[in-house]
N, C-alpha and C. Protein backbone atom coordinates (compact mmCIF):
# COMPACT_ATOMS: atom_id res chain seq x y z
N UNK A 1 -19.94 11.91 5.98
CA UNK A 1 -20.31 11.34 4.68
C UNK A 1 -21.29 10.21 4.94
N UNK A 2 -22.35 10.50 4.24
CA UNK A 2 -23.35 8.64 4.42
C UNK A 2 -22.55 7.98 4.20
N UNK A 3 -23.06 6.89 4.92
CA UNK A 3 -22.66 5.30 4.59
C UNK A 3 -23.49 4.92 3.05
N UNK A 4 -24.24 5.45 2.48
CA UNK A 4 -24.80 4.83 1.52
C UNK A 4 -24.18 5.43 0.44
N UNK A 5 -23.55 6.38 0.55
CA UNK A 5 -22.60 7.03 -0.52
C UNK A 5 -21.17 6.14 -0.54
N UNK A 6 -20.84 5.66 0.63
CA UNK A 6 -19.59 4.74 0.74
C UNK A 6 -19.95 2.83 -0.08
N UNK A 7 -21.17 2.95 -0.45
CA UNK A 7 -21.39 1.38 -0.55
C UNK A 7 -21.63 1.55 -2.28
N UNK A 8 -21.85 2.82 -2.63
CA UNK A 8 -21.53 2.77 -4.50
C UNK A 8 -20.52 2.56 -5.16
N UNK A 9 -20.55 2.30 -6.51
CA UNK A 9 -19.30 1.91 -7.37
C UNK A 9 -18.19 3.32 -7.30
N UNK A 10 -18.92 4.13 -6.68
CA UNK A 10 -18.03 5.44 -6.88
C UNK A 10 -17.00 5.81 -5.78
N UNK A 11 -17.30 4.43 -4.59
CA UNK A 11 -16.57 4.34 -3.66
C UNK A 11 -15.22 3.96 -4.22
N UNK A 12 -15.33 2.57 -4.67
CA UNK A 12 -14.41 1.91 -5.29
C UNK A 12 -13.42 2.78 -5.82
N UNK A 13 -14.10 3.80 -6.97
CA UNK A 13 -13.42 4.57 -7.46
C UNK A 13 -12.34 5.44 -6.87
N UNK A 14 -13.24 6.29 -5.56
CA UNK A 14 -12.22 7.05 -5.09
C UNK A 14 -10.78 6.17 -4.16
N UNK A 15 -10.95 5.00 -3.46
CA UNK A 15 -10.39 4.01 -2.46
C UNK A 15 -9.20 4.35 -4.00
N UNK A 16 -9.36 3.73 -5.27
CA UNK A 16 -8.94 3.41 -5.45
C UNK A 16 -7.43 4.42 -6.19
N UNK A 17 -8.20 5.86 -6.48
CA UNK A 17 -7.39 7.06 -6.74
C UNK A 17 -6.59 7.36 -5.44
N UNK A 18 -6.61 7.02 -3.91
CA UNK A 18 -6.43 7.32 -3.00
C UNK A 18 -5.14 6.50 -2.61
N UNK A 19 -5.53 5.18 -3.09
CA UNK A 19 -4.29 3.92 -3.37
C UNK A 19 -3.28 4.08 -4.63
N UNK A 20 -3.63 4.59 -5.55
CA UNK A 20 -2.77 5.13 -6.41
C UNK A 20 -1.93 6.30 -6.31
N UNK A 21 -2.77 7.16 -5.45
CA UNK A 21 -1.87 8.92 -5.47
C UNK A 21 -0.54 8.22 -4.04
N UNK A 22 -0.91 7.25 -3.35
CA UNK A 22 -0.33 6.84 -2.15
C UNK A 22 1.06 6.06 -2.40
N UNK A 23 1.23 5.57 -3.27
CA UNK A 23 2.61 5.58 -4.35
C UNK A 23 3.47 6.41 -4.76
N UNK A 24 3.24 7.42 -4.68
CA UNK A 24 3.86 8.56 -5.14
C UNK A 24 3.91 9.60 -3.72
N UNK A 25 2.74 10.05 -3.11
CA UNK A 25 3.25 11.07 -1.77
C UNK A 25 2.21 9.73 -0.77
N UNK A 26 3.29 10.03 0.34
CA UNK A 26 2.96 8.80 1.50
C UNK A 26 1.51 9.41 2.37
N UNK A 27 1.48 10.71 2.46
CA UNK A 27 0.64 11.07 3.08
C UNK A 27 -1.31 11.03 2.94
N UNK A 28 -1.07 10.48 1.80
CA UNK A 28 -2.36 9.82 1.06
C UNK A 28 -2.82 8.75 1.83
N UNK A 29 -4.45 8.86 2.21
CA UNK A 29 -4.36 7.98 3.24
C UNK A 29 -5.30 6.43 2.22
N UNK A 30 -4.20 5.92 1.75
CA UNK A 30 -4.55 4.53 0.77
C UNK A 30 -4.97 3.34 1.77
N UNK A 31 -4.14 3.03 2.46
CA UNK A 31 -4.36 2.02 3.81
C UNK A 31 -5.95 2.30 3.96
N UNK A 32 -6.29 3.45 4.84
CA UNK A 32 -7.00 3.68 5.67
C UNK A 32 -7.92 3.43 4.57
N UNK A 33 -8.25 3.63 3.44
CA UNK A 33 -9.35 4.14 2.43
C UNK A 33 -9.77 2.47 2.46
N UNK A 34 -8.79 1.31 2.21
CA UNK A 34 -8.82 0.38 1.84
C UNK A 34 -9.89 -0.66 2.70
N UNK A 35 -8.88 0.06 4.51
CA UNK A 35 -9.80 -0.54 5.59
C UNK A 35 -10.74 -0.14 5.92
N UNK A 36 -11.06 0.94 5.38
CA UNK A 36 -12.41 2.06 5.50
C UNK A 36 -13.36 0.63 4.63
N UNK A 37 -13.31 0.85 3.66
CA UNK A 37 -14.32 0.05 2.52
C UNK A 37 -14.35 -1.19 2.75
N UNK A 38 -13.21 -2.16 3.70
CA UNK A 38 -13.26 -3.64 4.11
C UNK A 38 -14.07 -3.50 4.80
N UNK A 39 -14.52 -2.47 5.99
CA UNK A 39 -15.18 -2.62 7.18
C UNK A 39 -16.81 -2.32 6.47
N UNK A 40 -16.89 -1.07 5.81
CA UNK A 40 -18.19 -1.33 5.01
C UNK A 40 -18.92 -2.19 4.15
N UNK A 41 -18.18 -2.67 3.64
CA UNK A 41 -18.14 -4.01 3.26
C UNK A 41 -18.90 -5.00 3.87
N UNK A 42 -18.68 -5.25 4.97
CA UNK A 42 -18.81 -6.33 5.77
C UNK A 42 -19.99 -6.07 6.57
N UNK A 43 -20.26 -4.74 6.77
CA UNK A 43 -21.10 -4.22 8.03
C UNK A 43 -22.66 -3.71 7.07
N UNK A 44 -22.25 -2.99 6.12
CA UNK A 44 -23.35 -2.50 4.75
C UNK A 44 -23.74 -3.69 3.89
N UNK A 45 -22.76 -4.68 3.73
CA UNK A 45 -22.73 -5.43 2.45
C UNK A 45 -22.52 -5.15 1.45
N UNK A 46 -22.23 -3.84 0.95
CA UNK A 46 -22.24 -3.22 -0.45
C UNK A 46 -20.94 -2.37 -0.31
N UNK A 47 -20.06 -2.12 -0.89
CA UNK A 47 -19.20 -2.97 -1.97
C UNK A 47 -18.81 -3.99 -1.47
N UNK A 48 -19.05 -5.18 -2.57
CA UNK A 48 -18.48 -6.46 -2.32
C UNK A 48 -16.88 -6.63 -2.03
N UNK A 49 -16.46 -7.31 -1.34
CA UNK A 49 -15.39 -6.74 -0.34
C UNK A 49 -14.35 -7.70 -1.23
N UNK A 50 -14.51 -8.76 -2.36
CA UNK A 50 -13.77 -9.26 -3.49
C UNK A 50 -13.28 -7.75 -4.19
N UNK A 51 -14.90 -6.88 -4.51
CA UNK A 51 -14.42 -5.61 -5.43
C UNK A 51 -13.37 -4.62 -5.14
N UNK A 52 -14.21 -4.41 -3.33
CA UNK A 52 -12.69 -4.08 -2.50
C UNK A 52 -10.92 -4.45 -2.68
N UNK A 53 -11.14 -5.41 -2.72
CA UNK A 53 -9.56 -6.05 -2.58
C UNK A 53 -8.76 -6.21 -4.43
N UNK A 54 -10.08 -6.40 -4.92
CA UNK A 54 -9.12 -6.21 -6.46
C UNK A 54 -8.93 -4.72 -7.02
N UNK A 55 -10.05 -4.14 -6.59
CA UNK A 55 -10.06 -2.27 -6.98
C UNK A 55 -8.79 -2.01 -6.27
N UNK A 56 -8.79 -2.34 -4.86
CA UNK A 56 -6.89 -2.05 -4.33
C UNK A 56 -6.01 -2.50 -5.24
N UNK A 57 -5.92 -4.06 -4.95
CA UNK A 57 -4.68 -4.38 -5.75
C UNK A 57 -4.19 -3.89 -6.84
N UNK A 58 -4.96 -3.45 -7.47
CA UNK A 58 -4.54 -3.20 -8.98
C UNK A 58 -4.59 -1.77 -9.23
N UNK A 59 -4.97 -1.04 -8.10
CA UNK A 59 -4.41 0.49 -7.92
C UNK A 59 -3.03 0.47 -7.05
N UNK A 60 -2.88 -0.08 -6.48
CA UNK A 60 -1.54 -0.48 -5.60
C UNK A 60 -0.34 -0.78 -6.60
N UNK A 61 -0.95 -1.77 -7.23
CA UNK A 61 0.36 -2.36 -8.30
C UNK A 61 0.56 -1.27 -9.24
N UNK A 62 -0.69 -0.63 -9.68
CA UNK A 62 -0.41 0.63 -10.82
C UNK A 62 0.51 1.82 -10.45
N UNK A 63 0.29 1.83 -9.07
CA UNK A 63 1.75 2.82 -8.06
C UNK A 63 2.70 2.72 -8.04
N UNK A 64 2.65 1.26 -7.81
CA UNK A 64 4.46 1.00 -7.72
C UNK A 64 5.01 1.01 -8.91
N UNK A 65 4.42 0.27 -10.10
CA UNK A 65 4.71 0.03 -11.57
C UNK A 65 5.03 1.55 -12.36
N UNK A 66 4.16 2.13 -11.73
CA UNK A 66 4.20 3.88 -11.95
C UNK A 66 5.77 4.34 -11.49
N UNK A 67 5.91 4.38 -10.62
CA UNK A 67 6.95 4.18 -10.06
C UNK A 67 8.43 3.80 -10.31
N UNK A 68 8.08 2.60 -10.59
CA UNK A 68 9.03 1.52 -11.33
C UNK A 68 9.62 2.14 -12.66
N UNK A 69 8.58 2.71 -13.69
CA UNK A 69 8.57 3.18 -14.89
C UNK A 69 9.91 4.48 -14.55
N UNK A 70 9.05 5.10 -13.59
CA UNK A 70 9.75 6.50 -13.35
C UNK A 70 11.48 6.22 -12.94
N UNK A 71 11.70 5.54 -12.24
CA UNK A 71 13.10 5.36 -12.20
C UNK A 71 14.05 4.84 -13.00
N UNK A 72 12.95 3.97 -14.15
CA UNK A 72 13.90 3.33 -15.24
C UNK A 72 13.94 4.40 -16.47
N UNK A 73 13.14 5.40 -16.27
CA UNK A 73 13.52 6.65 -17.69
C UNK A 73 13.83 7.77 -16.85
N UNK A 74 13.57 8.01 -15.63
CA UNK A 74 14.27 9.27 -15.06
C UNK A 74 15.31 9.05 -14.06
N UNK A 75 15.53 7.82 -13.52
CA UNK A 75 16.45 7.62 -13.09
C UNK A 75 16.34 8.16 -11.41
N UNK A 76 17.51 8.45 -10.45
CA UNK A 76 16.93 8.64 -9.02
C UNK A 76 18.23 9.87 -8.94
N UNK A 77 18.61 10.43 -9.73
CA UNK A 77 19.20 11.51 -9.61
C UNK A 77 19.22 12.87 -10.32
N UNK A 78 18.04 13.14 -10.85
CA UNK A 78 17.76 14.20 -12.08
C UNK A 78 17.46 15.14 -11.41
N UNK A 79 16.51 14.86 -10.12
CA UNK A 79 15.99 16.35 -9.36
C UNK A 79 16.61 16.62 -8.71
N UNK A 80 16.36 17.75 -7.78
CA UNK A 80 17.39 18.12 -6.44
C UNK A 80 16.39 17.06 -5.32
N UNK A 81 15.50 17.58 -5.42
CA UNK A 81 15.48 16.71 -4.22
C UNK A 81 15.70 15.26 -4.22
N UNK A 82 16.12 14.78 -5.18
CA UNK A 82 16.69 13.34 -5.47
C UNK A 82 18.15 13.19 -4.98
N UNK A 83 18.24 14.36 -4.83
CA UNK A 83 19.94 14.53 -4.25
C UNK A 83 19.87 14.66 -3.18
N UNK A 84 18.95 14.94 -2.33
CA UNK A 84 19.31 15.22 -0.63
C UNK A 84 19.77 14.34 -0.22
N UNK A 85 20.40 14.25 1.31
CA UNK A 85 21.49 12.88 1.58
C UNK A 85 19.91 12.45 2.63
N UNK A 86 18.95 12.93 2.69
CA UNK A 86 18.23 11.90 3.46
C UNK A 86 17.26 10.85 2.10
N UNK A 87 17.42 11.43 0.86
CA UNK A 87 16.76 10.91 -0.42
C UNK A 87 17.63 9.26 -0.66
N UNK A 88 18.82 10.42 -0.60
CA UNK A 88 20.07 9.71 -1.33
C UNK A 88 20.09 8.18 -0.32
N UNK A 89 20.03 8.37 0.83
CA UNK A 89 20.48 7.21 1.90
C UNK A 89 19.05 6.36 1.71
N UNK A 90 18.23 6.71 1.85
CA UNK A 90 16.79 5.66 1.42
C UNK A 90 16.79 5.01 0.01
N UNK A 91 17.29 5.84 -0.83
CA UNK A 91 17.51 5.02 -2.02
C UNK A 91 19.17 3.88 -2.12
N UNK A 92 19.96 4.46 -1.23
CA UNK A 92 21.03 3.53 -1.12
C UNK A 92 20.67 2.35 -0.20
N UNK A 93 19.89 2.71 1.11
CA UNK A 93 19.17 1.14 1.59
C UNK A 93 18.51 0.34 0.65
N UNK A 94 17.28 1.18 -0.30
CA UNK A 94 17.01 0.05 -1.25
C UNK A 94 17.59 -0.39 -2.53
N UNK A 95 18.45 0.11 -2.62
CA UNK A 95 19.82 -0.51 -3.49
C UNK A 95 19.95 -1.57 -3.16
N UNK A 96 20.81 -1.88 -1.18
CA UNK A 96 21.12 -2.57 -0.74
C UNK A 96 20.39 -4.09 -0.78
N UNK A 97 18.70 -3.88 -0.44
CA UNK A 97 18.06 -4.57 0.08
C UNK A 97 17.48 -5.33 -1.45
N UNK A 98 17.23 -4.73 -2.36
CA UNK A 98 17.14 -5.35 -3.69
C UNK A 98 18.36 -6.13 -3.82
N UNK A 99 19.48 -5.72 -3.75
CA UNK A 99 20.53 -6.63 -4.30
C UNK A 99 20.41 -7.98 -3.05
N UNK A 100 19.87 -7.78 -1.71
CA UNK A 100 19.74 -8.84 -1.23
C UNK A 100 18.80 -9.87 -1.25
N UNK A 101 17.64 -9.75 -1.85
CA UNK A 101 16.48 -10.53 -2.47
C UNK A 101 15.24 -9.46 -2.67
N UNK A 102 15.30 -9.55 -3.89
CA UNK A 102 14.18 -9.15 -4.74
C UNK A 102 12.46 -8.90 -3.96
N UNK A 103 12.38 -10.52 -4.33
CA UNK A 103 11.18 -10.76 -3.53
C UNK A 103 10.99 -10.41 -2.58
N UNK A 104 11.71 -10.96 -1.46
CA UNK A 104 11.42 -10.54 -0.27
C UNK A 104 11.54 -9.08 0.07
N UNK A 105 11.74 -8.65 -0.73
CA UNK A 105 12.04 -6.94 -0.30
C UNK A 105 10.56 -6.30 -1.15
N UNK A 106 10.43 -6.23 -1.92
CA UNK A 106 8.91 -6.24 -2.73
C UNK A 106 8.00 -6.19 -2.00
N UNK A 107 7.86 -7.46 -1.42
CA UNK A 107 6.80 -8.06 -0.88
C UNK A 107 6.45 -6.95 0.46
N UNK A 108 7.96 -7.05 1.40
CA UNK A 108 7.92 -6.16 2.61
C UNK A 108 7.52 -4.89 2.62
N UNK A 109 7.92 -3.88 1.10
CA UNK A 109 8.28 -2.94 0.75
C UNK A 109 6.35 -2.24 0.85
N UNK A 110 6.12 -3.20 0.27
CA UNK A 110 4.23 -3.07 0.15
C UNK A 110 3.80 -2.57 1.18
N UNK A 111 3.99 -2.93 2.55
CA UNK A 111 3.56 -2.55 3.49
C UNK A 111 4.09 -1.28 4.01
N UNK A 112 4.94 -0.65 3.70
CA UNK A 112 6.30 0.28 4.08
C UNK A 112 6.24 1.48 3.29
N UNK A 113 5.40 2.46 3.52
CA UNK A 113 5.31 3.62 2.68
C UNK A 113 6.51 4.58 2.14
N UNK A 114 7.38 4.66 2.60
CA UNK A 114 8.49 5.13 2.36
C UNK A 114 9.52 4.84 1.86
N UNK A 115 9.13 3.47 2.38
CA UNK A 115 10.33 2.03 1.55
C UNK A 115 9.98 1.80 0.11
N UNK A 116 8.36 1.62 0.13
CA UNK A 116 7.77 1.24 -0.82
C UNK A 116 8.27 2.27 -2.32
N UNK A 117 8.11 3.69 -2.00
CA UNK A 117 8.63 4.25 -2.59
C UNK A 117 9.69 3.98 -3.17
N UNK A 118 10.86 4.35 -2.23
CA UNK A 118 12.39 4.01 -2.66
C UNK A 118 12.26 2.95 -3.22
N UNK A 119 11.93 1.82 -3.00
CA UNK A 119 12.56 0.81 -3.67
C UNK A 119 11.78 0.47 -4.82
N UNK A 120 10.42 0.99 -5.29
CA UNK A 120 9.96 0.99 -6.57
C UNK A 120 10.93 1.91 -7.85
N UNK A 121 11.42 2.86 -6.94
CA UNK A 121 12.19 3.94 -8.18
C UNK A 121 13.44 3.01 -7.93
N UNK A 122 14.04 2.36 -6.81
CA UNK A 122 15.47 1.80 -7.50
C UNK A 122 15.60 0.65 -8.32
N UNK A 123 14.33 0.22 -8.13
CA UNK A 123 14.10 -1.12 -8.82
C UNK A 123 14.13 -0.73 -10.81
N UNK A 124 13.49 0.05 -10.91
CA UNK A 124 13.86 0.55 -12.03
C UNK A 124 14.84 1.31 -12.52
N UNK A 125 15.24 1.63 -11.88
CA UNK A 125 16.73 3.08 -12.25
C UNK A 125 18.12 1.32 -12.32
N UNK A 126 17.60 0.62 -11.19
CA UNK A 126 18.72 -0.58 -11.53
C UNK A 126 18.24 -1.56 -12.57
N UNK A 127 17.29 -1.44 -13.61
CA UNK A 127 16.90 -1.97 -14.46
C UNK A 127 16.46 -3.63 -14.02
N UNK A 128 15.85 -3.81 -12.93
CA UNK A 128 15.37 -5.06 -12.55
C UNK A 128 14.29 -5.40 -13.56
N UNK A 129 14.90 -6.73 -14.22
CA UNK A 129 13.89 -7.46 -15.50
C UNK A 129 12.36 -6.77 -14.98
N UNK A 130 12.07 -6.28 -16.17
CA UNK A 130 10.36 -5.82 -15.88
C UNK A 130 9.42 -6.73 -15.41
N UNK A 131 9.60 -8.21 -16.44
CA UNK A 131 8.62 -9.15 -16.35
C UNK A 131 8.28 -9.31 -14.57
N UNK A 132 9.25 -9.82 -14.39
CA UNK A 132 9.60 -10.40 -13.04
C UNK A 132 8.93 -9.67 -11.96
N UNK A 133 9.70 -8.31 -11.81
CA UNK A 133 9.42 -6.99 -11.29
C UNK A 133 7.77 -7.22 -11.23
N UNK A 134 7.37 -6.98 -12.60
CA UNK A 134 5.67 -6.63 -12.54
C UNK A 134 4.57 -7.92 -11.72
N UNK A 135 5.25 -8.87 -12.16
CA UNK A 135 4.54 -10.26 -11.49
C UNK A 135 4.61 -10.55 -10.01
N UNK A 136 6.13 -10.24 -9.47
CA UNK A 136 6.23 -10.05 -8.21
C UNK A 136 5.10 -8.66 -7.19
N UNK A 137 5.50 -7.40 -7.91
CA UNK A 137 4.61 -6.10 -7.61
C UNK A 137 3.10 -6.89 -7.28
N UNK A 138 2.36 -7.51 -8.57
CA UNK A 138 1.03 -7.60 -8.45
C UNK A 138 0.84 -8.88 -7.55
N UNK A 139 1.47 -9.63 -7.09
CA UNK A 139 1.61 -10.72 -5.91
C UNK A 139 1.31 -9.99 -4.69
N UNK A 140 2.80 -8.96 -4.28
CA UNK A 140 2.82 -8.04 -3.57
C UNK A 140 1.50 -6.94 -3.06
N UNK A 141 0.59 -6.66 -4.46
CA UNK A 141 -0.27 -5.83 -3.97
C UNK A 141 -1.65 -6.40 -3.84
N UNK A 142 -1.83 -7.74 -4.13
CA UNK A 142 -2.67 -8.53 -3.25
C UNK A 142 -2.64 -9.12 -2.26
N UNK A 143 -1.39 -9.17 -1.74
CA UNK A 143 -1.90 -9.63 -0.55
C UNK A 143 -1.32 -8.33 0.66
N UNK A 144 -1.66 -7.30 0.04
CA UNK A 144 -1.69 -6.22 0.78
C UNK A 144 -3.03 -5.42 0.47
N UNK A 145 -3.40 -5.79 0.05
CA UNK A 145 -4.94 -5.56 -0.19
C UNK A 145 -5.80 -6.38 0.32
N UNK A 146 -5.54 -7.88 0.43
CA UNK A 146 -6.49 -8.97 0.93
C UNK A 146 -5.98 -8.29 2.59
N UNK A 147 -4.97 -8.17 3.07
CA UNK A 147 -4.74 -8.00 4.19
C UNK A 147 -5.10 -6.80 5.31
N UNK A 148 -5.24 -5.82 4.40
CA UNK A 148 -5.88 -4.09 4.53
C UNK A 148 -7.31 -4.26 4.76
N UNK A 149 -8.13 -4.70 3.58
CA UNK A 149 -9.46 -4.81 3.47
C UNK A 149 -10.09 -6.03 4.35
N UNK A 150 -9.39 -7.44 4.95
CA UNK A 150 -9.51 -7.91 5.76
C UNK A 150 -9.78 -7.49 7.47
N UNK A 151 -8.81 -6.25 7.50
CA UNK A 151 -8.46 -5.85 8.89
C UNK A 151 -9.98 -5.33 9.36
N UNK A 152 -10.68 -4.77 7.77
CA UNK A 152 -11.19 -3.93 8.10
C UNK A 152 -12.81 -4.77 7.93
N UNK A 153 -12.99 -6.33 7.66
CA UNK A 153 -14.08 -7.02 7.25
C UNK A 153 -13.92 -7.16 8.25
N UNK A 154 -13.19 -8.07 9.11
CA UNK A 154 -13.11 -8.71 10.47
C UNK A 154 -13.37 -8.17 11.19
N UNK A 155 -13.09 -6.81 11.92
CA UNK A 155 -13.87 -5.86 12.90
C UNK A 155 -14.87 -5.95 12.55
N UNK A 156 -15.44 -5.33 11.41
CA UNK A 156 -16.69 -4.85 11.43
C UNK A 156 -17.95 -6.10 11.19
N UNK A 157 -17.25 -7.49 11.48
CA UNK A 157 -18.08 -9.03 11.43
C UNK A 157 -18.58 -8.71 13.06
N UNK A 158 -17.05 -8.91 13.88
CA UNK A 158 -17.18 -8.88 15.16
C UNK A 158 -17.56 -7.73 15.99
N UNK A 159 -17.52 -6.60 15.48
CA UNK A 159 -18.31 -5.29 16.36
C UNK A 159 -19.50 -4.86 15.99
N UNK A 160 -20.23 -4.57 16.85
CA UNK A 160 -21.49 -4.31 17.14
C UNK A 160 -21.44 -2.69 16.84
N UNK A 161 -22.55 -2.54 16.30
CA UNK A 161 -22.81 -0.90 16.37
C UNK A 161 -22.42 0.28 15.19
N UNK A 162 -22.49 -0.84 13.90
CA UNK A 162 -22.99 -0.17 12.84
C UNK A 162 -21.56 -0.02 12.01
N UNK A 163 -21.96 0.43 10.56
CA UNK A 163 -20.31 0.61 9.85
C UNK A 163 -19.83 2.22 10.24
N UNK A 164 -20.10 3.09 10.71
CA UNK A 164 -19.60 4.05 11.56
C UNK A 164 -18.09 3.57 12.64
N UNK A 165 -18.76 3.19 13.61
CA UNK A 165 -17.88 2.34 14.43
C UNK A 165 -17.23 1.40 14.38
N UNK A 166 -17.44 0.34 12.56
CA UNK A 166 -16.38 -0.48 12.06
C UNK A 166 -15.81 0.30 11.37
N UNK A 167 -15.69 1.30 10.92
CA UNK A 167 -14.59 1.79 9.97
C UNK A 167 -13.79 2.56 11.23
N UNK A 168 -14.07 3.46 12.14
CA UNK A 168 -13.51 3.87 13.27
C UNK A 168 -12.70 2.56 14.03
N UNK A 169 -13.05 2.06 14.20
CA UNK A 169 -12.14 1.09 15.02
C UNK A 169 -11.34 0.29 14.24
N UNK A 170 -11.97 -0.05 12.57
CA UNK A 170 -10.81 -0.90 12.53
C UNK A 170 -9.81 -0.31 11.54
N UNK A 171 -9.98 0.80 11.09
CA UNK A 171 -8.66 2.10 11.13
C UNK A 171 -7.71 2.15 12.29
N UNK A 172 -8.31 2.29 13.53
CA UNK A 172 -7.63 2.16 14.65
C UNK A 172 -6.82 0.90 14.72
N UNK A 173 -6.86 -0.08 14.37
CA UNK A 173 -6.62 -1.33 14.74
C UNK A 173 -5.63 -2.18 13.41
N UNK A 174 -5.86 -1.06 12.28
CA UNK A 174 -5.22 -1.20 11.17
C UNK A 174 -3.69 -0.43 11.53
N UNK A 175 -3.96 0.60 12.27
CA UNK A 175 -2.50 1.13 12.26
C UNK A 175 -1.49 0.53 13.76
N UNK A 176 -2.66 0.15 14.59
CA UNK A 176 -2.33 -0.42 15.64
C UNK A 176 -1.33 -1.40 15.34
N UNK A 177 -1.67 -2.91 14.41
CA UNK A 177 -0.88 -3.64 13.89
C UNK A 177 0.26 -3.22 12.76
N UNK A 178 -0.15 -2.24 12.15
CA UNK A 178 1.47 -1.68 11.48
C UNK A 178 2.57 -1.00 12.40
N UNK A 179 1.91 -0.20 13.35
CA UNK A 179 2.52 0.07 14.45
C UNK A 179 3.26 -1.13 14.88
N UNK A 180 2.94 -2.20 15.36
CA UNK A 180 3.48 -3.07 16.13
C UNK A 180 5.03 -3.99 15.01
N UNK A 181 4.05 -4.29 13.82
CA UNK A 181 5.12 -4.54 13.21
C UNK A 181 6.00 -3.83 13.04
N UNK A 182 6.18 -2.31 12.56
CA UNK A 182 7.14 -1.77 12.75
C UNK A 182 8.21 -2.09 14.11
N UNK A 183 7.70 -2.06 15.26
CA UNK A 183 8.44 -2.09 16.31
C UNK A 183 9.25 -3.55 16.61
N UNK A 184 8.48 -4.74 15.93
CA UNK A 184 8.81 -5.87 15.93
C UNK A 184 9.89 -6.10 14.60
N UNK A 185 10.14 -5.56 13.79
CA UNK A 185 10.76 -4.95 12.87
C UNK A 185 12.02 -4.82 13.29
N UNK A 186 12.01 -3.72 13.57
CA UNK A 186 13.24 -2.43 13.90
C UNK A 186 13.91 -3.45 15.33
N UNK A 187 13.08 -4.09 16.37
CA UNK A 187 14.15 -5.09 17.31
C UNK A 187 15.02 -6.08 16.49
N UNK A 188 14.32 -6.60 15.75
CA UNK A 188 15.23 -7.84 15.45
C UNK A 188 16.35 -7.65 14.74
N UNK A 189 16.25 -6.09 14.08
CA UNK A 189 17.10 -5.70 13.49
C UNK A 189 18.49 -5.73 14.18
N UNK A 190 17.79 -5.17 15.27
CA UNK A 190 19.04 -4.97 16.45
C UNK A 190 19.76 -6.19 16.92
């Protein structure tokens, strides 16, 4: 794909259908789209990498809120596959983890594609005040957007050799550090 096709308003657009469908099936690559367009951004100049980070956020928050909606009128047990015991146990962790702080689980949840899920549909199926919910979410999906589209300005400030090779590397370097947190994660747990 040109790079000059990636620096139009129509970029924005798709980053931002890509961050929205990524709320709903994990395999949507929203992250990557996000750090894709931080690194062009920075390396092209065009899209302004502010447009970047609010076109995310507010496709991010429209996911989860999407989300949110869906569990407070359909609830987390209507389908079958809402019933499987590997469904059932992800939605009983974020049962758990909501009833243990809100925020902080929100916030984490953003980064956590799977989590993020679950705990947007339990958050609503347990009728967590909307207001709150929605204000926290859009907190949540900026600074997972400033942080995505960052990964991907900062490489492509410091590497040489065009926005080709900043969006390549700092994709690489975007999952590199989720990678790690995960693993830094899951020890302390222990």
């Amino acid at each position: 794909m040109p790079i000059d096709l990636l620096t139009t308003p129509w970029a924005l657009a798709v980053m931002s259908v890509l961050v929205l469908g990524d709320a709903f099936l994990v395999v949507i690559p929203g992250e990557v789209a996000v750090t894709a367009l931080g690194a062009i951004s920075a390396s092209a100049g065009a899209p302004p990498l502010w447009a970047v980070i609010l076109c995310a956020a507010l496709a991010a928050a429209s996911g989860d809120i999407a989300c949110y909606l869906i569990g407070r009128t359909v609830g987390i047990d209507r389908w079958g596959w809402m019933r499987t015991v590997r469904v059932q146990r992800a939605l009983q962790w974020a049962r758990l983890r909501l009833d243990a702080g809100t925020a902080t689980v929100l916030f984490t949840a953003r980064f956590v594609p799977f989590a993020r899920l679950a705990i947007n549909l339990v958050a609503g199926a347990s009728r967590i005040h909307a207001p709150r919910y929605f204000a926290l979410v859009l907190l949540a999906a900026a600074g997972w957007a400033v942080y995505q589209a960052s990964v991907g300005a900062l490489v492509a400030t410091f590497l040489p050799g065009g926005p080709v090779v900043a969006v390549i590397v700092s994709i690489a370097v975007a999952i590199g550090l989720g990678a790690l947190i995960d693993l830094l994660t899951r020890r302390l747990r222990r």
